[in-house]
Protein backbone atom coordinates (compact mmCIF):
# COMPACT_ATOMS: atom_id res chain seq x y z
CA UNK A 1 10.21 -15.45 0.30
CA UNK A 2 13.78 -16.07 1.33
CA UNK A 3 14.40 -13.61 3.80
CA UNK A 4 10.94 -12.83 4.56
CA UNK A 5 9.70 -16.25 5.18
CA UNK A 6 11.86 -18.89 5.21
CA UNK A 7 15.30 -16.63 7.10
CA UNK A 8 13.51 -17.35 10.69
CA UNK A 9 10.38 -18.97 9.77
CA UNK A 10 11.05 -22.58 8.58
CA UNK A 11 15.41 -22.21 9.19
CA UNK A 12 16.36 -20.39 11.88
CA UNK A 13 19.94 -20.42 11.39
CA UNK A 14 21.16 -20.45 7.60
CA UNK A 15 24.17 -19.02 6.05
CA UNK A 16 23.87 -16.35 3.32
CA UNK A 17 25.27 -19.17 0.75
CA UNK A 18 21.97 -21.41 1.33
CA UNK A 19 19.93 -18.14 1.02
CA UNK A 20 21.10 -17.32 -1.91
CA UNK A 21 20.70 -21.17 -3.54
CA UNK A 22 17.20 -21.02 -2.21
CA UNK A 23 17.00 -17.52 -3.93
CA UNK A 24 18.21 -18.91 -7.53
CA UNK A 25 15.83 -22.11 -6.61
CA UNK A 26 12.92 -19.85 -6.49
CA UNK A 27 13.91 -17.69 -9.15
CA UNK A 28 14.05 -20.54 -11.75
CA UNK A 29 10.83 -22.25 -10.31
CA UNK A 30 9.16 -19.05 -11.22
CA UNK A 31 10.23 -18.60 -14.35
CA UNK A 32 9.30 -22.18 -15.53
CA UNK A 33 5.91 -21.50 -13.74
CA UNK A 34 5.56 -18.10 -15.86
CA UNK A 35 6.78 -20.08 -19.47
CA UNK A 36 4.03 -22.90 -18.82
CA UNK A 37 1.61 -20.34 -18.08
CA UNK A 38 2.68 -18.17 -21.22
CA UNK A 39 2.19 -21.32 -23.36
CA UNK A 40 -1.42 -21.69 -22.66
CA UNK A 41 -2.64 -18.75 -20.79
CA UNK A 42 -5.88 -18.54 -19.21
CA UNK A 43 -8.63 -16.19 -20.34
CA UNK A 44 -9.10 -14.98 -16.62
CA UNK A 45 -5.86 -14.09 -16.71
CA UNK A 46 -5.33 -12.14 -19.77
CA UNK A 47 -8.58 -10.52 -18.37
CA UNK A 48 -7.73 -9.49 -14.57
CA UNK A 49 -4.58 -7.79 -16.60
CA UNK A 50 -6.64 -5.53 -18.60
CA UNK A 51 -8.68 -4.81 -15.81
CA UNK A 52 -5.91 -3.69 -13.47
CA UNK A 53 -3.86 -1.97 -16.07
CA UNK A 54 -7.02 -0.26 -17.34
CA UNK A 55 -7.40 1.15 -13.34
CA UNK A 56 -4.26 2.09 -13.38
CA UNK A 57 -3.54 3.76 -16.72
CA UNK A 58 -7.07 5.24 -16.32
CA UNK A 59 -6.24 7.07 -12.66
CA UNK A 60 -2.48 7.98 -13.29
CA UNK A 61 -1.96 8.56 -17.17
CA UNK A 62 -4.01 11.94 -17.03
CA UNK A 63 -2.41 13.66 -13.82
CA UNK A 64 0.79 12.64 -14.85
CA UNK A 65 0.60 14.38 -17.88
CA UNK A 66 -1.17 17.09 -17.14
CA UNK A 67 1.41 17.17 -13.77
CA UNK A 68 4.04 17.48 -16.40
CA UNK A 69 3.14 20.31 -18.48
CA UNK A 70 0.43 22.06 -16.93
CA UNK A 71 1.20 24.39 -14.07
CA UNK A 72 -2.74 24.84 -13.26
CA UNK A 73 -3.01 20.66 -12.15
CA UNK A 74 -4.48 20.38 -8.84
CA UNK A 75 -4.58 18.25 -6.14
CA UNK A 76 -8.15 17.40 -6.33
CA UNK A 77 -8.04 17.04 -9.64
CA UNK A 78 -5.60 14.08 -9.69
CA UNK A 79 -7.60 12.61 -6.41
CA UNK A 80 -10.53 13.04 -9.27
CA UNK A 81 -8.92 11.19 -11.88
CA UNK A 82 -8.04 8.25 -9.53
CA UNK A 83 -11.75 8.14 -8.40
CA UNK A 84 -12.68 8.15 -12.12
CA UNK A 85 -10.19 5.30 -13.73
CA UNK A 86 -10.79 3.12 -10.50
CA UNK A 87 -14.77 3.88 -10.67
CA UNK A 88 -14.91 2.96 -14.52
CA UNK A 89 -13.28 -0.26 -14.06
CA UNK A 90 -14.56 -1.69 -11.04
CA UNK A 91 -18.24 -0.71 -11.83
CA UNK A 92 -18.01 -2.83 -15.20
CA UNK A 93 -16.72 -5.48 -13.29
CA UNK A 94 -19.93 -5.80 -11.96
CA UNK A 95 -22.32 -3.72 -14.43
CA UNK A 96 -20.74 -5.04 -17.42
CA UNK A 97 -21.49 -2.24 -19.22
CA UNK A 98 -18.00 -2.08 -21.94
CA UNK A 99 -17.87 -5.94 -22.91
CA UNK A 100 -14.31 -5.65 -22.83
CA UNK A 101 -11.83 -4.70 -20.01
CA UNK A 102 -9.00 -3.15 -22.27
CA UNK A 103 -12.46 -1.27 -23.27
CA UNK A 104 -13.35 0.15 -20.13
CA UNK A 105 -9.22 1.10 -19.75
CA UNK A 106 -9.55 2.91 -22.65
CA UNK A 107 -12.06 4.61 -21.66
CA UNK A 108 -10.74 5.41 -18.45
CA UNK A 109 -7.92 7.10 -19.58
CA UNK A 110 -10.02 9.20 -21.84
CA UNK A 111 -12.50 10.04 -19.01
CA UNK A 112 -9.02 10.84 -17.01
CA UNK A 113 -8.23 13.05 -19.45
CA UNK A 114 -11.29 15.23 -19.44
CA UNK A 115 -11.51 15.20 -15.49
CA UNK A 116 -7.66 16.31 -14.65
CA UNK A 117 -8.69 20.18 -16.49
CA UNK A 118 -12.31 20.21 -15.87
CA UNK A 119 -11.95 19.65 -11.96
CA UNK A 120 -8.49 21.43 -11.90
CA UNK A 121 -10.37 25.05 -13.25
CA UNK A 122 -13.02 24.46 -10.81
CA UNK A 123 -11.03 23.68 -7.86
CA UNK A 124 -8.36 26.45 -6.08
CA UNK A 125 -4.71 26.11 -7.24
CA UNK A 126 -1.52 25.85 -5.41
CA UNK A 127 0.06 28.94 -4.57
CA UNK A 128 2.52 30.98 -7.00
CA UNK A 129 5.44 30.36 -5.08
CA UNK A 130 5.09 26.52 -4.56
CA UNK A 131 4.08 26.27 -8.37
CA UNK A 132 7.55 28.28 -9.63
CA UNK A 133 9.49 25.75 -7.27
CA UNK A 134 7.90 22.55 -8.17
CA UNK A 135 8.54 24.02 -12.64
CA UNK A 136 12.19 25.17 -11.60
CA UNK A 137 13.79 22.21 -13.15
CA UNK A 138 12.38 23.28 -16.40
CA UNK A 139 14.64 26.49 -16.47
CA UNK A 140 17.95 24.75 -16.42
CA UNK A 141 19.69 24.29 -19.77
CA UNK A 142 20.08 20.95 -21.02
CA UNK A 143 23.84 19.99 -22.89
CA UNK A 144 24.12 16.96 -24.12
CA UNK A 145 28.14 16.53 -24.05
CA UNK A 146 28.17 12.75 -25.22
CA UNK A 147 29.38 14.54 -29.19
């Protein structure tokens, strides 16, 4: 908000000393904010977390770890997986049909899970070449001099 907003917006001119006491200002607002909230937190809250961390662990957890480990991952199997954990949570936002959005995360990142292979043996692979390049790093040894 500093530099963005206020640097130009509401104070044209200001030195990089007042920016930076508005910076700690903020900083220390925010953090009493966050406390007070942490105290007594609202359920809508604690619920808009699970469903955004359920989206996300239920589109990226699979073709990351598939992306890791398996050469065969696709392209459109990862665009699959992101379709899947986003679809799961945002239709029982409105279907309700998990009663819980941690639930429907879960369940995302299972679903995630089976998608990422199923779609990735259906659907064409990269080519050889590209696929050697990308799993090169793997072939490098690995000394751990800190003994």
């Amino acid at each position: 908000m500093t530099l963005d907003f206020i640097k130009g917006n509401i104070i044209k001119n200001i030195s990089e000393k007042k920016q930076l006491l508005i910076l700690r200002i903020f900083i220390v607002f925010f953090i009493i904010l966050s406390v007070v909230i942490a105290l007594d937190p609202p359920t809508f809250i604690a619920q808009l977390m699970g469903i955004s961390w359920g989206a996300l662990a239920g589109s990226f957890l699979a073709p990351f770890i598939y992306g890791l480990y398996w050469r065969r991952t696709t392209k459109t199997a990862v665009w699959a997986s992101f379709a899947t954990g986003v679809g799961i949570t945002v239709s029982n936002m409105f279907l309700k049909y998990i009663a819980s959005a941690i639930n429907a995360g879960a369940l995302a990142m299972v679903a995630g899970l089976i998608v990422v292979p199923i779609v990735s043996l259906l659907t064409p692979g990269m080519k050889k070449e590209k696929v050697e390049e990308v799993f090169s790093c793997y072939k490098g040894a690995v000394i751990d001099e800190s003994k």
